[in-house]
C-alpha atoms as a PDB file:
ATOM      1  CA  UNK A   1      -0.714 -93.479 -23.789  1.00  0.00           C
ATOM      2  CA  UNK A   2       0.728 -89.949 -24.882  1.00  0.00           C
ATOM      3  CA  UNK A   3       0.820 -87.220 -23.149  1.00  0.00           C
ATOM      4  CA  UNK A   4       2.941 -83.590 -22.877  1.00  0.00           C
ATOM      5  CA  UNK A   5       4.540 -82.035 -19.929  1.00  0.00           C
ATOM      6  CA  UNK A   6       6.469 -78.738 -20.004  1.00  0.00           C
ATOM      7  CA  UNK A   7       8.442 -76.731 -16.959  1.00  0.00           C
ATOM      8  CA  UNK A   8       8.809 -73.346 -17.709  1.00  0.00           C
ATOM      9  CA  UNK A   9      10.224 -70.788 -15.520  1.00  0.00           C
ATOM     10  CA  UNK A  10       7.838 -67.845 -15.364  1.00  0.00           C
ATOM     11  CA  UNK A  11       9.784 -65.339 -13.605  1.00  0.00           C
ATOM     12  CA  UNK A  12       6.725 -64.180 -12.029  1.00  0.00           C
ATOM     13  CA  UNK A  13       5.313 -63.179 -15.271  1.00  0.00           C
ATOM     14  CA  UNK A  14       7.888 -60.339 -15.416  1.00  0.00           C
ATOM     15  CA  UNK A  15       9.574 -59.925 -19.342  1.00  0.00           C
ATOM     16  CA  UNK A  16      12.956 -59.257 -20.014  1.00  0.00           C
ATOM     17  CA  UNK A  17      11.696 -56.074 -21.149  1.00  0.00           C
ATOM     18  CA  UNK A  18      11.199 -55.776 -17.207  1.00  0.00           C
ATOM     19  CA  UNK A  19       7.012 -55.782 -17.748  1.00  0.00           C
ATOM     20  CA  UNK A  20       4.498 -57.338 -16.217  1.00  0.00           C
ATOM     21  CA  UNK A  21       2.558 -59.319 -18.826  1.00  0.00           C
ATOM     22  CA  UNK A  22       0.959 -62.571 -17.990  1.00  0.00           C
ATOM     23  CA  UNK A  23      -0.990 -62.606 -20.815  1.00  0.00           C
ATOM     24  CA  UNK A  24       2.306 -63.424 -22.871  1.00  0.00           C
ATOM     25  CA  UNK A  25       2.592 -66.215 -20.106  1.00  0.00           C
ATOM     26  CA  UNK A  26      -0.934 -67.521 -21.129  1.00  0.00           C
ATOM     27  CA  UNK A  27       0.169 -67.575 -25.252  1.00  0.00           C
ATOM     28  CA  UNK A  28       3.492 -69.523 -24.618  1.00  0.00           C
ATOM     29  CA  UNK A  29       1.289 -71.871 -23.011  1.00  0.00           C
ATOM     30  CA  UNK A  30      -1.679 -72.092 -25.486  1.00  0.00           C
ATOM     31  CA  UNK A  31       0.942 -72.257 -28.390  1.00  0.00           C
ATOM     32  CA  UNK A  32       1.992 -75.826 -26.795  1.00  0.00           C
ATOM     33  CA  UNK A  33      -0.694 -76.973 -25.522  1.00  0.00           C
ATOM     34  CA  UNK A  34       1.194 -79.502 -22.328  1.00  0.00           C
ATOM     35  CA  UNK A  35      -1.304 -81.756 -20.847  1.00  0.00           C
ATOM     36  CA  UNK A  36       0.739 -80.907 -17.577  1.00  0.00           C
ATOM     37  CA  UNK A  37       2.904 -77.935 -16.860  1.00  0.00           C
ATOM     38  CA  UNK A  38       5.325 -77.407 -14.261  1.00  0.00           C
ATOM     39  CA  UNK A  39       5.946 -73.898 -13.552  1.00  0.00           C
ATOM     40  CA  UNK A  40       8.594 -72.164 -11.091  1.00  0.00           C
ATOM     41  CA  UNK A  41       8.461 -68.662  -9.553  1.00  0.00           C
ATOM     42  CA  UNK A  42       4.704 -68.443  -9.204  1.00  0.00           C
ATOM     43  CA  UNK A  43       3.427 -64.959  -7.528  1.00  0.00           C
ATOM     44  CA  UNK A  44       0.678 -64.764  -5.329  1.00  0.00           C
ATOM     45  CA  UNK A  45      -0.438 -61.383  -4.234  1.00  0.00           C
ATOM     46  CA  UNK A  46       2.756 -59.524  -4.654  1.00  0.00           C
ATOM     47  CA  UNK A  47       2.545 -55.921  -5.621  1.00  0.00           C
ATOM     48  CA  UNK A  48       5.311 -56.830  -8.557  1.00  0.00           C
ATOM     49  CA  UNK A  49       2.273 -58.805 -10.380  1.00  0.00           C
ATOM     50  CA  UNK A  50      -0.270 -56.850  -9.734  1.00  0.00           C
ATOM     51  CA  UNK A  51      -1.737 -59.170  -6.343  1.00  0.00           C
ATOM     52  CA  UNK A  52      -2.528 -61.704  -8.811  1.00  0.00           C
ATOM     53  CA  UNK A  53      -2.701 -65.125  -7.758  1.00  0.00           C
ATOM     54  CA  UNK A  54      -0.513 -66.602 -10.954  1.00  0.00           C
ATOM     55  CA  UNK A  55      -1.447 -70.219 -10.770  1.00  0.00           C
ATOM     56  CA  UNK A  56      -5.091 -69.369 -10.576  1.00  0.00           C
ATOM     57  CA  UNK A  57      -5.406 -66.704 -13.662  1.00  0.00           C
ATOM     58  CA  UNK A  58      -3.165 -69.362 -15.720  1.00  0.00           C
ATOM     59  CA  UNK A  59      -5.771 -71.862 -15.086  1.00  0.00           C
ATOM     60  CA  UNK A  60      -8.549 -70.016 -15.617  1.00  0.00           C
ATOM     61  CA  UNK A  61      -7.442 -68.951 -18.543  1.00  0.00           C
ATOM     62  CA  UNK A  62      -6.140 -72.611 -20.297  1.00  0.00           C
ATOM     63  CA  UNK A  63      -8.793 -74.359 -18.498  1.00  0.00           C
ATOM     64  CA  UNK A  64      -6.465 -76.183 -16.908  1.00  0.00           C
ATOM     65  CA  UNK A  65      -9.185 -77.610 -13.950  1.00  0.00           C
ATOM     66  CA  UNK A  66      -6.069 -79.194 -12.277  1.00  0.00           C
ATOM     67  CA  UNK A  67      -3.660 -77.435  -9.948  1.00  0.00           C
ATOM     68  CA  UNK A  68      -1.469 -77.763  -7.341  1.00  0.00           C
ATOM     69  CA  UNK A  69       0.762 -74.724  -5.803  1.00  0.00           C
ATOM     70  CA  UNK A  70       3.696 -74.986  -2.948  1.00  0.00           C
ATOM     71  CA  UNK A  71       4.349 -71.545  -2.234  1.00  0.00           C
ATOM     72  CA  UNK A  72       8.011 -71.246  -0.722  1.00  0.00           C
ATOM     73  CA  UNK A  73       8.920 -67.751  -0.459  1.00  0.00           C
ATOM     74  CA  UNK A  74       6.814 -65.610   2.532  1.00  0.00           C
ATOM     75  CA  UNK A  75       7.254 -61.736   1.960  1.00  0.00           C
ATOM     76  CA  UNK A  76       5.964 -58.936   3.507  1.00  0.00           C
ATOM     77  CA  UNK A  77       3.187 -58.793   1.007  1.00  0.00           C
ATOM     78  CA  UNK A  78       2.681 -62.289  -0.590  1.00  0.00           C
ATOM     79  CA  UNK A  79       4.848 -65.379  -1.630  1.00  0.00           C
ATOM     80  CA  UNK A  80       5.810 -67.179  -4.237  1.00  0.00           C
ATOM     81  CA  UNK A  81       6.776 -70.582  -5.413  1.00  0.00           C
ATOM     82  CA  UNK A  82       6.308 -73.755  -7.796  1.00  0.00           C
ATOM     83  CA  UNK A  83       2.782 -74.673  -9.196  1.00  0.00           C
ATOM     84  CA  UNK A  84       1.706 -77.695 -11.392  1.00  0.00           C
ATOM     85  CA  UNK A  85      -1.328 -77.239 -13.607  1.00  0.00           C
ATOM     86  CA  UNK A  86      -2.653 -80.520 -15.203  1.00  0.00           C
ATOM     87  CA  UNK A  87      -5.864 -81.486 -17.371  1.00  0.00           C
ATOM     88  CA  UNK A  88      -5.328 -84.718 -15.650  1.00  0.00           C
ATOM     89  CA  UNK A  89      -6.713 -84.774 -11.673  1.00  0.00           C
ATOM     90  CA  UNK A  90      -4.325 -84.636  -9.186  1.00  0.00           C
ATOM     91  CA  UNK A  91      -4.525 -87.332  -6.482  1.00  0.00           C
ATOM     92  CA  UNK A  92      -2.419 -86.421  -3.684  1.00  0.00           C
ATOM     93  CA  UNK A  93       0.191 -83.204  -3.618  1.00  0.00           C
ATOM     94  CA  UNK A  94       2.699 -82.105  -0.808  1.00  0.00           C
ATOM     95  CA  UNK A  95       5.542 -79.193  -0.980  1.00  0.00           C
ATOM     96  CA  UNK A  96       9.126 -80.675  -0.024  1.00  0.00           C
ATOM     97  CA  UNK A  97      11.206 -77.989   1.762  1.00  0.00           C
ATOM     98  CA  UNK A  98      14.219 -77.811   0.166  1.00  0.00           C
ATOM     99  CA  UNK A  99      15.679 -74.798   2.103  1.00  0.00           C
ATOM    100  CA  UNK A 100      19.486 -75.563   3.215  1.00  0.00           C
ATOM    101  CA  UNK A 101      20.250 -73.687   6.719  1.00  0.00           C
ATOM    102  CA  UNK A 102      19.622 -70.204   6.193  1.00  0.00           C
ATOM    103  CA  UNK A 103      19.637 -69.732   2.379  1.00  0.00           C
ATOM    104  CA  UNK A 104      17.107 -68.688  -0.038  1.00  0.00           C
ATOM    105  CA  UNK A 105      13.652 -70.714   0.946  1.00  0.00           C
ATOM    106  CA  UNK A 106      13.231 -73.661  -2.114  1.00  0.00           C
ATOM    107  CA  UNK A 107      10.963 -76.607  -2.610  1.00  0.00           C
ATOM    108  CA  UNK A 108       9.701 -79.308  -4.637  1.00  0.00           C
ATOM    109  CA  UNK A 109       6.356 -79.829  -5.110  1.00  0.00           C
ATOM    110  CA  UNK A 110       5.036 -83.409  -5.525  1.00  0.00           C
ATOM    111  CA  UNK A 111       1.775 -84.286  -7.324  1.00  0.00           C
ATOM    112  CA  UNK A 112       0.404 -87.546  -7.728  1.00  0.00           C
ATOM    113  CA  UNK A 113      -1.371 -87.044 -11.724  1.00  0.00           C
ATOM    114  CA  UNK A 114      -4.365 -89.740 -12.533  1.00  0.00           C
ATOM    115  CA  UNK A 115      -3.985 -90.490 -16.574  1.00  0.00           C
ATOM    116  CA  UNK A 116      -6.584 -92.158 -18.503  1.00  0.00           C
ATOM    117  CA  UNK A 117      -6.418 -92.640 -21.989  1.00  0.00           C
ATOM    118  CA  UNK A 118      -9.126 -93.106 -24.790  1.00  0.00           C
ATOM    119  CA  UNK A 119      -9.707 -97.319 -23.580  1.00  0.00           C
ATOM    120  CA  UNK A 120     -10.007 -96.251 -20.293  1.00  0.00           C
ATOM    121  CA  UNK A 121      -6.902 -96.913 -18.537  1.00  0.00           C
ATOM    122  CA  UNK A 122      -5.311 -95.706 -15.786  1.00  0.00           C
ATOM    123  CA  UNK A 123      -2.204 -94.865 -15.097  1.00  0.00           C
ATOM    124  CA  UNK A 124      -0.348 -92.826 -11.940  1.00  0.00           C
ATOM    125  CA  UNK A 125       2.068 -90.336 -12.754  1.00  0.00           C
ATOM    126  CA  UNK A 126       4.792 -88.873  -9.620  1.00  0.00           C
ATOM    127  CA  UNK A 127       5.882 -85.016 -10.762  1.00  0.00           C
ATOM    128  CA  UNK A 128       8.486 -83.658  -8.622  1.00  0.00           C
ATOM    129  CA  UNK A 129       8.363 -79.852  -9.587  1.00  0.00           C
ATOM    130  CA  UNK A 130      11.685 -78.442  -8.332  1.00  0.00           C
ATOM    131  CA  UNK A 131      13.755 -75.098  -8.669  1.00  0.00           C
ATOM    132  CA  UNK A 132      16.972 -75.273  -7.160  1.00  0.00           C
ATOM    133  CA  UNK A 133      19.641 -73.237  -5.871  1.00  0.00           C
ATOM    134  CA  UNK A 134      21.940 -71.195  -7.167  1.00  0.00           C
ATOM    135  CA  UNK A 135      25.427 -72.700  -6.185  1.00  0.00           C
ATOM    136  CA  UNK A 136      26.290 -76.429  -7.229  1.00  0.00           C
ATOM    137  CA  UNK A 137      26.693 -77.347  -3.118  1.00  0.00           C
ATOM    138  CA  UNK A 138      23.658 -76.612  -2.284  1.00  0.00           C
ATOM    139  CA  UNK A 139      21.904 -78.404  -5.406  1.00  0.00           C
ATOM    140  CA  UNK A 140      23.758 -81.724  -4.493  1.00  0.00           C
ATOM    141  CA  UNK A 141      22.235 -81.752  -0.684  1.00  0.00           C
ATOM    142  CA  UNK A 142      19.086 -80.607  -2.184  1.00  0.00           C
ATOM    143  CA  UNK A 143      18.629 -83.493  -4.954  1.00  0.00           C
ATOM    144  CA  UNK A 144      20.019 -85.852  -1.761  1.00  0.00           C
ATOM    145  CA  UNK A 145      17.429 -84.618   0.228  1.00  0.00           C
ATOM    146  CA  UNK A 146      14.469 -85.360  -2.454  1.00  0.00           C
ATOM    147  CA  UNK A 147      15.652 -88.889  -3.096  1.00  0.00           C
ATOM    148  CA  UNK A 148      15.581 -89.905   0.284  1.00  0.00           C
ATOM    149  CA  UNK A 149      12.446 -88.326   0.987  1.00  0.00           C
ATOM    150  CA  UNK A 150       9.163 -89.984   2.075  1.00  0.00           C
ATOM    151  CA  UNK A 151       7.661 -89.128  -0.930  1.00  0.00           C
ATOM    152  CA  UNK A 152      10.478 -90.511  -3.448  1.00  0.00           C
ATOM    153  CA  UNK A 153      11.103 -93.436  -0.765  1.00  0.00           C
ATOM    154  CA  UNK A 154       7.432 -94.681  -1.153  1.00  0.00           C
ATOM    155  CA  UNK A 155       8.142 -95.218  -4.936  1.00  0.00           C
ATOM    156  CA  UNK A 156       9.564 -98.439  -6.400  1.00  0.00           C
ATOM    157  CA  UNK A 157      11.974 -97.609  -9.541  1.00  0.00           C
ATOM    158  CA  UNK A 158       9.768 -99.107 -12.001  1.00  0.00           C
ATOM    159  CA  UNK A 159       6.622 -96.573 -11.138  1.00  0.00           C
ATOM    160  CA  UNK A 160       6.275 -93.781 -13.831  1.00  0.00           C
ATOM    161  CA  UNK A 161       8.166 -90.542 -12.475  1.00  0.00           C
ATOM    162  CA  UNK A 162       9.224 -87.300 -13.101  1.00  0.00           C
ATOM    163  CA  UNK A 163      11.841 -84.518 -11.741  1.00  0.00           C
ATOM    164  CA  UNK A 164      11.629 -81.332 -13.644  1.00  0.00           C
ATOM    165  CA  UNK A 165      12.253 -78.008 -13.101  1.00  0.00           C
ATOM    166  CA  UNK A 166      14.397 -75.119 -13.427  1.00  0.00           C
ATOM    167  CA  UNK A 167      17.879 -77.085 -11.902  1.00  0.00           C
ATOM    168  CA  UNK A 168      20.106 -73.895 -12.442  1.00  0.00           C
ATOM    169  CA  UNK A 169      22.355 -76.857 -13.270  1.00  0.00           C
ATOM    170  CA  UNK A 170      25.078 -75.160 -15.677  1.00  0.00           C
ATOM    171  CA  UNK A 171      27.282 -78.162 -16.088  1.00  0.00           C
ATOM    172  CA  UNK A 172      24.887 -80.774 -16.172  1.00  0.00           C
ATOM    173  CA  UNK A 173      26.223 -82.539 -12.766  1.00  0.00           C
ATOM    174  CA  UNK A 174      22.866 -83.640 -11.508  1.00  0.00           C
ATOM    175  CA  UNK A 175      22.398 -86.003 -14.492  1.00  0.00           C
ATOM    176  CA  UNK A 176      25.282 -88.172 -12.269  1.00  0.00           C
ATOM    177  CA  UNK A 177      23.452 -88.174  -9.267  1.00  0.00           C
ATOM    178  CA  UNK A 178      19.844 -89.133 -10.094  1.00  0.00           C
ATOM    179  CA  UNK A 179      21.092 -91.817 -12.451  1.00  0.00           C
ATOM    180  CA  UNK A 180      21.416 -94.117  -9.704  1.00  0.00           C
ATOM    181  CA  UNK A 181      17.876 -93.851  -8.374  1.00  0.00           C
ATOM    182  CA  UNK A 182      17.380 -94.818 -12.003  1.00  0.00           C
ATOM    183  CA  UNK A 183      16.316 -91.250 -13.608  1.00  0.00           C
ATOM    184  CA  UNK A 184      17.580 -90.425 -17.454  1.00  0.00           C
ATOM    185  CA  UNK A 185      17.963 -86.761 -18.788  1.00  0.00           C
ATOM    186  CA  UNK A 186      14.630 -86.190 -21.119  1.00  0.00           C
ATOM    187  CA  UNK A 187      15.930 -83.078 -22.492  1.00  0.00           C
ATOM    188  CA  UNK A 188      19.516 -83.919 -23.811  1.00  0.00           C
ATOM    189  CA  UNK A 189      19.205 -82.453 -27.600  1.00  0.00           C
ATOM    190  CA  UNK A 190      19.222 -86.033 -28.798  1.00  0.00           C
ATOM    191  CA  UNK A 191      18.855 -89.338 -26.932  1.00  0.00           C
ATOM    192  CA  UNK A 192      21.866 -90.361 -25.223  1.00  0.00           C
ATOM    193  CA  UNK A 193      23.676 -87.318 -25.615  1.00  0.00           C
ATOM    194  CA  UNK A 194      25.425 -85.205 -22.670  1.00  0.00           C
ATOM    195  CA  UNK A 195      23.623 -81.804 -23.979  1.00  0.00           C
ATOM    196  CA  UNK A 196      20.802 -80.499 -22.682  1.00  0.00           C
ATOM    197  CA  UNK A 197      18.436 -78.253 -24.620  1.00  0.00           C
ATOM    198  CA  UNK A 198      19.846 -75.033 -23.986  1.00  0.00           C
ATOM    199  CA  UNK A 199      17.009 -72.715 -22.498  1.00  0.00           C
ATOM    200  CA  UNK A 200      18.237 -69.874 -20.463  1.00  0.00           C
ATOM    201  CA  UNK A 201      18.611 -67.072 -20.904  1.00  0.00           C
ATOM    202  CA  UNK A 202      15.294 -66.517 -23.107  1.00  0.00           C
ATOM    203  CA  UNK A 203      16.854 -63.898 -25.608  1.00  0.00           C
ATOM    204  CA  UNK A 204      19.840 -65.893 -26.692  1.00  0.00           C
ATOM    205  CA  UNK A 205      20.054 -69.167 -24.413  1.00  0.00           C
ATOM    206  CA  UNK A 206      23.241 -70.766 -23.966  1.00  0.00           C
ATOM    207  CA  UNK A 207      22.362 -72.762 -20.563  1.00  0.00           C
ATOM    208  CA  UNK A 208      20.076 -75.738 -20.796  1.00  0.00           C
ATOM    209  CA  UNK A 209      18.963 -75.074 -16.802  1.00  0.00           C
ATOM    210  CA  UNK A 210      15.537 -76.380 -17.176  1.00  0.00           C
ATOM    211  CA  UNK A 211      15.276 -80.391 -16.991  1.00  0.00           C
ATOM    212  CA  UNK A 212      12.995 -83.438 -17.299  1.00  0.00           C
ATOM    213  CA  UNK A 213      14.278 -86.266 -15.666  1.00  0.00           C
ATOM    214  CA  UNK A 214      12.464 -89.554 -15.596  1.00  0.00           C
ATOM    215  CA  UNK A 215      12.097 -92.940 -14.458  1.00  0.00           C
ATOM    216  CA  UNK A 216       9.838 -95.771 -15.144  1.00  0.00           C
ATOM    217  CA  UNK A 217       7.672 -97.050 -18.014  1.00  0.00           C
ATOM    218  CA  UNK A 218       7.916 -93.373 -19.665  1.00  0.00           C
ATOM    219  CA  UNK A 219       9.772 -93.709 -23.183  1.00  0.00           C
ATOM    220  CA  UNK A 220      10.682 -89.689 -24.395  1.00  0.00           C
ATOM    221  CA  UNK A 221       8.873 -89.441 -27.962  1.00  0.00           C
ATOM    222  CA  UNK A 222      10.343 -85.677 -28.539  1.00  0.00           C
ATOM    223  CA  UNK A 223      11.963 -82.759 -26.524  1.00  0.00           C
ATOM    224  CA  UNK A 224      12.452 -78.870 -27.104  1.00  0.00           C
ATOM    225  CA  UNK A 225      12.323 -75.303 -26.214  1.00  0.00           C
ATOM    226  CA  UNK A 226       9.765 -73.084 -27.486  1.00  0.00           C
ATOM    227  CA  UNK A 227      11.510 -70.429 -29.194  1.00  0.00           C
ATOM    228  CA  UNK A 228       8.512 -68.429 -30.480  1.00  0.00           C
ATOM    229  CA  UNK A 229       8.871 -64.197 -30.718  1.00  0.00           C
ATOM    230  CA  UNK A 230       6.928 -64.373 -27.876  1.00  0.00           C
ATOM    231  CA  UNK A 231       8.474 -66.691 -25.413  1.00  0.00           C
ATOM    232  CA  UNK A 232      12.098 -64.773 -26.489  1.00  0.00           C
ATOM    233  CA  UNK A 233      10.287 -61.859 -24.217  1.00  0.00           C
ATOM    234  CA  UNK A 234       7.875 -63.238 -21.749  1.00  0.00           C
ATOM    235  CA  UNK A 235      10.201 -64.719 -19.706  1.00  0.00           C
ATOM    236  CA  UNK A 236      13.974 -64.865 -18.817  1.00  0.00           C
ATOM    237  CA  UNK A 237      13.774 -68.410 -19.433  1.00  0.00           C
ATOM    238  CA  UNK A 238      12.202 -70.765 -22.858  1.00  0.00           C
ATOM    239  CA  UNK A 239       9.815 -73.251 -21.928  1.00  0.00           C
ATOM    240  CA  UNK A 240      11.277 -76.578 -22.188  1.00  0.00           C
ATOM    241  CA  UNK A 241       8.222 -79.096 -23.454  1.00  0.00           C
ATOM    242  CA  UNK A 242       8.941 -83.154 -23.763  1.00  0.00           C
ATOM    243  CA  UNK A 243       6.236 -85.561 -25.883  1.00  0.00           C
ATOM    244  CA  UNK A 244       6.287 -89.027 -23.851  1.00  0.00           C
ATOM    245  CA  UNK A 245       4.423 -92.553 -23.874  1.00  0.00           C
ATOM    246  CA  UNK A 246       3.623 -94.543 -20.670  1.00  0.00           C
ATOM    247  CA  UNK A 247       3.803 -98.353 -21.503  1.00  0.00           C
ATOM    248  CA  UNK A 248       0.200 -99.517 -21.114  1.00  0.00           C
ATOM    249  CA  UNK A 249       1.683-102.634 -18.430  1.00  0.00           C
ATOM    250  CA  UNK A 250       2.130-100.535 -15.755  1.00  0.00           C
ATOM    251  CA  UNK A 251      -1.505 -99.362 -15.916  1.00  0.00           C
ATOM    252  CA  UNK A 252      -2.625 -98.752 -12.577  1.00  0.00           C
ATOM    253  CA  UNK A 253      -5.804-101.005 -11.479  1.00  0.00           C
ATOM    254  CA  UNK A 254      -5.039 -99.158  -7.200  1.00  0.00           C
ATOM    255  CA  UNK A 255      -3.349 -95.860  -5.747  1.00  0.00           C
ATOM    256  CA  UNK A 256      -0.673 -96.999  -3.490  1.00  0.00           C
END
């Protein structure tokens, strides 16, 4: 089975023309058309995005009737976060604190997606939908703390599974430490290379911050950015979307 996943880091529908415009949000979207999509700083009733709960309008709009949202930023007038939108249902979801001492709150959200494909099949799908800190320290304790959690503990390596997000990994040091829990770099700009696609900042990117790791029966088909006029603009970050196939033997016939 086939299916599309894209992370994309929203910047709460704010531009790099510094406007509020989720409608450009909703065309980088439609233009790719991800069967799930992992998004990172998600507004929800913030005066900066006009109240607007993000995740919601986003689905409404795709008719995306899937959707998960772990809100982990609390301010005086709304929050904001990480939110999954899939046209797959979601079984199970929990938000992972991620927040080291007293630093800037982060999280990963984990979502438990339900694939079937045109015979029928089933298949269960783990996304881990993370955005990370800023400094390289703090990204190593947080990726330590996700692969020890619950959540990852429960899985067995050979269960189809996904860490994506916007990493704010510069020098690509988190590919070494999630290759022993058995998770390969999706979004190197050709398998087996070092590079990843290169995705921030939107205008000219030279960083490839936003990753797809995986694990599993999931082979990578294709992997890019979308560079359109439109998603040079809507965002400070590209979208970064990855084709993949889930090997029809690990078809699910229970939910753990």
């Amino acid at each position: 089975m086939r299916f599309r996943l894209m992370t994309y880091n929203i910047h709460k529908a704010i531009g790099v023309d510094r406007k509020f415009a989720p409608e450009r949000i909703v065309a980088v979207l439609e233009e790719h058309d991800a069967d799930i999509v992992l998004l990172q700083e998600v507004d929800r009733g913030h005066p900066r995005s006009d109240h607007l709960d993000l995740a919601s309008y986003l689905g409404r709009e795709l008719k995306y009737h899937y959707r998960a949202v772990g809100m982990n930023v609390v301010m005086k007038t709304g929050r904001y976060g990480n939110a999954t939108l899939s046209r797959f249902p979601i079984g199970r979801q929990r938000n992972i604190d991620l927040t080291i001492g007293g630093r800037k709150r982060r999280g990963a959200q984990h979502t438990r997606i339900h694939l079937t494909d045109a015979a029928r099949r089933h298949y269960y799908l783990d996304v881990f939908n993370v955005h990370l800190s800023l400094l390289a320290g703090l990204r190593r304790t947080q990726v330590q703390r996700l692969l020890t959690c619950p959540d990852m503990a429960a899985l067995d390596e050979s269960d189809a599974c996904v860490v994506a997000g916007d990493t704010n990994d510069w020098r690509g040091l988190l590919r070494r430490q999630l290759a022993p829990a058995g998770f390969s770099c999706a979004t190197t700009r050709r398998p087996g290379s070092k590079w990843a696609i290169r995705s921030y900042p939107s205008f000219a990117p030279t960083g490839g911050l936003d990753r797809v790791f995986c694990r599993g029966p999931l082979q990578r088909l294709s992997a890019h950015a979308g560079r359109s006029r439109v998603a040079r603009v809507a965002s400070d970050h590209l979208p970064v979307i990855v084709d993949f196939e889930i090997e029809p033997h690990r078809a699910a016939d229970h939910d753990p």
